[in-house]
Protein backbone atom coordinates (compact mmCIF):
# COMPACT_ATOMS: atom_id res chain seq x y z
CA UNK A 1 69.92 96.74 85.92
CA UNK A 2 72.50 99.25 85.74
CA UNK A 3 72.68 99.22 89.77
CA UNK A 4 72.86 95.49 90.17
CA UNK A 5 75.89 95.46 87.49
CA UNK A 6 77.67 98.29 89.77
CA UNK A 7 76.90 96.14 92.67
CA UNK A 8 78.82 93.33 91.16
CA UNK A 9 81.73 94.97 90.07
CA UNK A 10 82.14 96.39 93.67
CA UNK A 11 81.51 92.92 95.14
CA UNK A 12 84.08 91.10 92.41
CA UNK A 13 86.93 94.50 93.39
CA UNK A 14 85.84 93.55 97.02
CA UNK A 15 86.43 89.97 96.85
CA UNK A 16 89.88 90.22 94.77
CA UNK A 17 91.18 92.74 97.61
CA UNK A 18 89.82 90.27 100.21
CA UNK A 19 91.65 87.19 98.47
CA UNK A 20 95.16 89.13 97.68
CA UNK A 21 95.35 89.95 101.32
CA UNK A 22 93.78 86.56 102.70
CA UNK A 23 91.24 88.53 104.99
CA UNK A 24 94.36 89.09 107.34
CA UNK A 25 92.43 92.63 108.27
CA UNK A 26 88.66 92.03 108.49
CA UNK A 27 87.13 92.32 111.59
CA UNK A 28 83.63 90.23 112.09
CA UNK A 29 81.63 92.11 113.53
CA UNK A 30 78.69 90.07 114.66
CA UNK A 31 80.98 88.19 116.99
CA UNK A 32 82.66 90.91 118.66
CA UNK A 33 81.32 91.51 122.61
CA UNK A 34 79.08 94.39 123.89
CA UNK A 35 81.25 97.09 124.90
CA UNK A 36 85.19 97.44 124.13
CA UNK A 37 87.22 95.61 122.37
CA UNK A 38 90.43 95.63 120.39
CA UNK A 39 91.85 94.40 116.83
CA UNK A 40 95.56 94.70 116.18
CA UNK A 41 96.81 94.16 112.40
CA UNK A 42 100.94 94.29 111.18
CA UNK A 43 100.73 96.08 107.85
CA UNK A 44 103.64 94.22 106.39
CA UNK A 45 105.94 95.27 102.81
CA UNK A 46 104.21 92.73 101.19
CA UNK A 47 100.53 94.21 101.25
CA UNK A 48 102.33 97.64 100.69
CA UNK A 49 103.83 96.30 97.48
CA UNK A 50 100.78 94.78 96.40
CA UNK A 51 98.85 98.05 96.00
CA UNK A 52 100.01 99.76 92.64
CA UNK A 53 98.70 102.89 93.42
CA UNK A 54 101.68 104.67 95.32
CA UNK A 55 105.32 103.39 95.58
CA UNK A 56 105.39 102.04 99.28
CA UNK A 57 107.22 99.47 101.33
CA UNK A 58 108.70 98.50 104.47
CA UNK A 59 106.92 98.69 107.24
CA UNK A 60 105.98 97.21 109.71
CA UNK A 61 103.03 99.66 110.39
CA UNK A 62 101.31 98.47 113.61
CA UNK A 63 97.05 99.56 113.00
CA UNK A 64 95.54 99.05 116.54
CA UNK A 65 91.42 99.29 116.07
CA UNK A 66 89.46 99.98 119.16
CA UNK A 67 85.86 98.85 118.48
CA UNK A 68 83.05 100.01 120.63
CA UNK A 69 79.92 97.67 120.21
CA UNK A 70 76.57 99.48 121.15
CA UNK A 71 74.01 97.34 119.69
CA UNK A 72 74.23 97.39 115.98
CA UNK A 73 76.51 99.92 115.82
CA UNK A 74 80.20 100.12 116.12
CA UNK A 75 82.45 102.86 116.72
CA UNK A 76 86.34 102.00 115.19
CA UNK A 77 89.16 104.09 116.86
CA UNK A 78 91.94 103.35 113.79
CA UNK A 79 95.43 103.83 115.07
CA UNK A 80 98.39 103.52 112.92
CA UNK A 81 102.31 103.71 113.79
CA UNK A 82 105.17 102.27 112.31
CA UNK A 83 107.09 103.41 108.88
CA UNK A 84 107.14 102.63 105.26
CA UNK A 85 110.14 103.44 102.54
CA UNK A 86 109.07 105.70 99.46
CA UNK A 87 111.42 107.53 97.29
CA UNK A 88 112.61 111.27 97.76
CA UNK A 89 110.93 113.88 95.03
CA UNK A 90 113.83 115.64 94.92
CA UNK A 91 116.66 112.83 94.14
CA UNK A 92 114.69 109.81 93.89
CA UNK A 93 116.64 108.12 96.53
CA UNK A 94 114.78 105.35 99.21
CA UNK A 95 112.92 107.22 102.17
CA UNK A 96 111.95 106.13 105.24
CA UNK A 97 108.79 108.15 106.41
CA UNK A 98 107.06 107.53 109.76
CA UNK A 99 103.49 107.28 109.98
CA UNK A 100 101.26 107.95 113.26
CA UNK A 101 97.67 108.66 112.74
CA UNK A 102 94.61 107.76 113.50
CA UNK A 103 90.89 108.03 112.33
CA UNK A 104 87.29 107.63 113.95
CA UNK A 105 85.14 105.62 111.47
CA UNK A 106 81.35 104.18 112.69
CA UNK A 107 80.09 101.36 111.46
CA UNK A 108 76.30 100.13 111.16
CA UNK A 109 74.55 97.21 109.71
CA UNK A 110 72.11 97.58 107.13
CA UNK A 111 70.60 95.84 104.03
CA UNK A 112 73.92 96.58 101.66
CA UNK A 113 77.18 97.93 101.85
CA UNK A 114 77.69 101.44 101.23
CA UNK A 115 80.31 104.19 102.54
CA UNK A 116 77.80 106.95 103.92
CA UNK A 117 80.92 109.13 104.34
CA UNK A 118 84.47 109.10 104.95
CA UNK A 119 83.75 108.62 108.73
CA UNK A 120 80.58 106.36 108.36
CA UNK A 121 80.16 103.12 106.68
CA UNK A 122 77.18 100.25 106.30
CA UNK A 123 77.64 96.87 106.02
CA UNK A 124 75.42 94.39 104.89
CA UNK A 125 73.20 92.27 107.89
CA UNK A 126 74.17 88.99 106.15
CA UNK A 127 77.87 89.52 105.83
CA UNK A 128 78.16 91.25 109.12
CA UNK A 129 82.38 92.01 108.47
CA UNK A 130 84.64 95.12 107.70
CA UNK A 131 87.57 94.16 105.30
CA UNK A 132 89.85 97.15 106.69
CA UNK A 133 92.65 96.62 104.25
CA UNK A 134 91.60 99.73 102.00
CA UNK A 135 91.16 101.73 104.93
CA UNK A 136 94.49 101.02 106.73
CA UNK A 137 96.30 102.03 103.48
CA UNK A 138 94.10 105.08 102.77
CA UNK A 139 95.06 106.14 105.69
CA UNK A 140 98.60 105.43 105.47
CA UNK A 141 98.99 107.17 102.14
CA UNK A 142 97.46 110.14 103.52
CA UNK A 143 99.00 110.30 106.49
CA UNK A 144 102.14 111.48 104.11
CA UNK A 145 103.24 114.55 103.09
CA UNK A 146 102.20 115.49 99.61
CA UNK A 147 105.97 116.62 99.14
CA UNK A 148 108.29 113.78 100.20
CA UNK A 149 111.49 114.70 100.63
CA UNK A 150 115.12 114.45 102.37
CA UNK A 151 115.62 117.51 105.05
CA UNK A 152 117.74 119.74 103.14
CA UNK A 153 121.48 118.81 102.64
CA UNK A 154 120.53 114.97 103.15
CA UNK A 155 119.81 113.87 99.34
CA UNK A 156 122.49 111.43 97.90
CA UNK A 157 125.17 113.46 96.60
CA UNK A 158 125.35 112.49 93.01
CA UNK A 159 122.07 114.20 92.60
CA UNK A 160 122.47 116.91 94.39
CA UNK A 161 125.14 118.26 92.48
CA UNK A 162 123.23 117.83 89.53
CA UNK A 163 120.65 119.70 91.40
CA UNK A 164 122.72 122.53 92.42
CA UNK A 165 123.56 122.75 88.44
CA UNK A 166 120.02 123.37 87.27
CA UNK A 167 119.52 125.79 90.31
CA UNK A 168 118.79 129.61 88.54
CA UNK A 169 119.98 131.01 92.24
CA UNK A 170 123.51 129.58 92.12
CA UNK A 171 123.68 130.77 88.24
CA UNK A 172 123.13 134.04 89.54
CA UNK A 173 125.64 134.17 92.23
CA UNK A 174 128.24 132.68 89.89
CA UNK A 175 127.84 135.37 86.86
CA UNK A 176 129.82 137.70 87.48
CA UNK A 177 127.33 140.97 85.60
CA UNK A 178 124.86 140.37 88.35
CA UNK A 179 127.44 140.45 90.95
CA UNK A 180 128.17 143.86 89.02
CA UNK A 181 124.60 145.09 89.07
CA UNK A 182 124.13 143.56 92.32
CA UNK A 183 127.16 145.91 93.75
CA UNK A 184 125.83 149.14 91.79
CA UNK A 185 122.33 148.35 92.97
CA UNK A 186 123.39 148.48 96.44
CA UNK A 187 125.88 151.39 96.40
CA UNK A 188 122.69 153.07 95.07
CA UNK A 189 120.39 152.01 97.69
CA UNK A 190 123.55 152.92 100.22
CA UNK A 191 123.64 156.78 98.70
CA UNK A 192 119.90 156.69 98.92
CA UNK A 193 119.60 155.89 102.69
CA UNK A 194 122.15 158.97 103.46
């Protein structure tokens, strides 16, 4: 019982997803040709917006999907390039970050839907179709940097004078006992040397 509950819940998450985004990025697989074909999707600031995990927009991002069909199996080449806006971690300020990735996922049919891996996934025989929208943002959102930030020197200036405030380096350099100890720690090291 407990199973078939879970299995609901991830159909009803499924289905919500699916309706917020329109199905603007499944692929149906059962009527895709033998061989190679290819699926190109716009990620847009509108679907970025609508995920609350992470604070992304902009865009566009441009996901190309290469899908080789080999019987009942399907091999997805996910490409993404484009951009999205985020905010710096250091001054909080909009940032534009590029994104160019891509990922190898396979795909099989089987009885019910179930993510083998992170490179493998099953879908169900009588709903033979691959809602990619989760896995075009995954792989945006970790296709950026775990630190986000300006190159140094580029924040907005209003914070980075407050930044260069609460910086314990430029404390030091301003106090003028370390520049003291500083001078008779090196004349030291100077008489050492000789």
């Amino acid at each position: 019982m407990q199973c078939a509950s879970r299995a609901l819940l991830f159909l009803a998450e499924k289905l919500v997803a699916h309706m917020s985004h329109g199905g603007r990025y499944t692929i149906h697989l059962k009527g895709l040709p033998q061989g190679v074909s290819t699926e190109d999707f716009v990620v847009e600031s509108a679907f970025l917006e609508s995920r609350p995990t992470f604070d992304l927009s902009g865009g566009p991002v441009v996901c190309t999907i290469r899908v080789d069909r080999v019987g009942e199996t399907y091999d997805l080449l996910l490409t993404l390039a484009g951009s999205v806006q985020t905010h710096c971690d250091r001054c909080l300020a909009p940032l534009e970050m590029r994104i160019d990735t891509s990922q190898h996922i396979v795909v099989k049919l089987g009885d019910q839907y179930e993510e083998v891996s992170d490179e493998e996934i099953i879908v169900p025989h009588h709903s033979p179709s691959l809602d990619c929208a989760d896995l075009i943002y995954d792989l945006i959102v970790l296709s950026l940097p775990i630190s986000r930030m300006h190159p140094e020197g580029e924040c907005t200036e209003d914070m980075q004078a407050i930044l260069d405030d609460l910086d314990p380096a430029a404390e030091e350099e301003t106090d003028g006992r370390w520049a003291k100890l500083s001078a008779l720690r090196n004349s030291l090291q100077q008489e050492k040397d000789k």
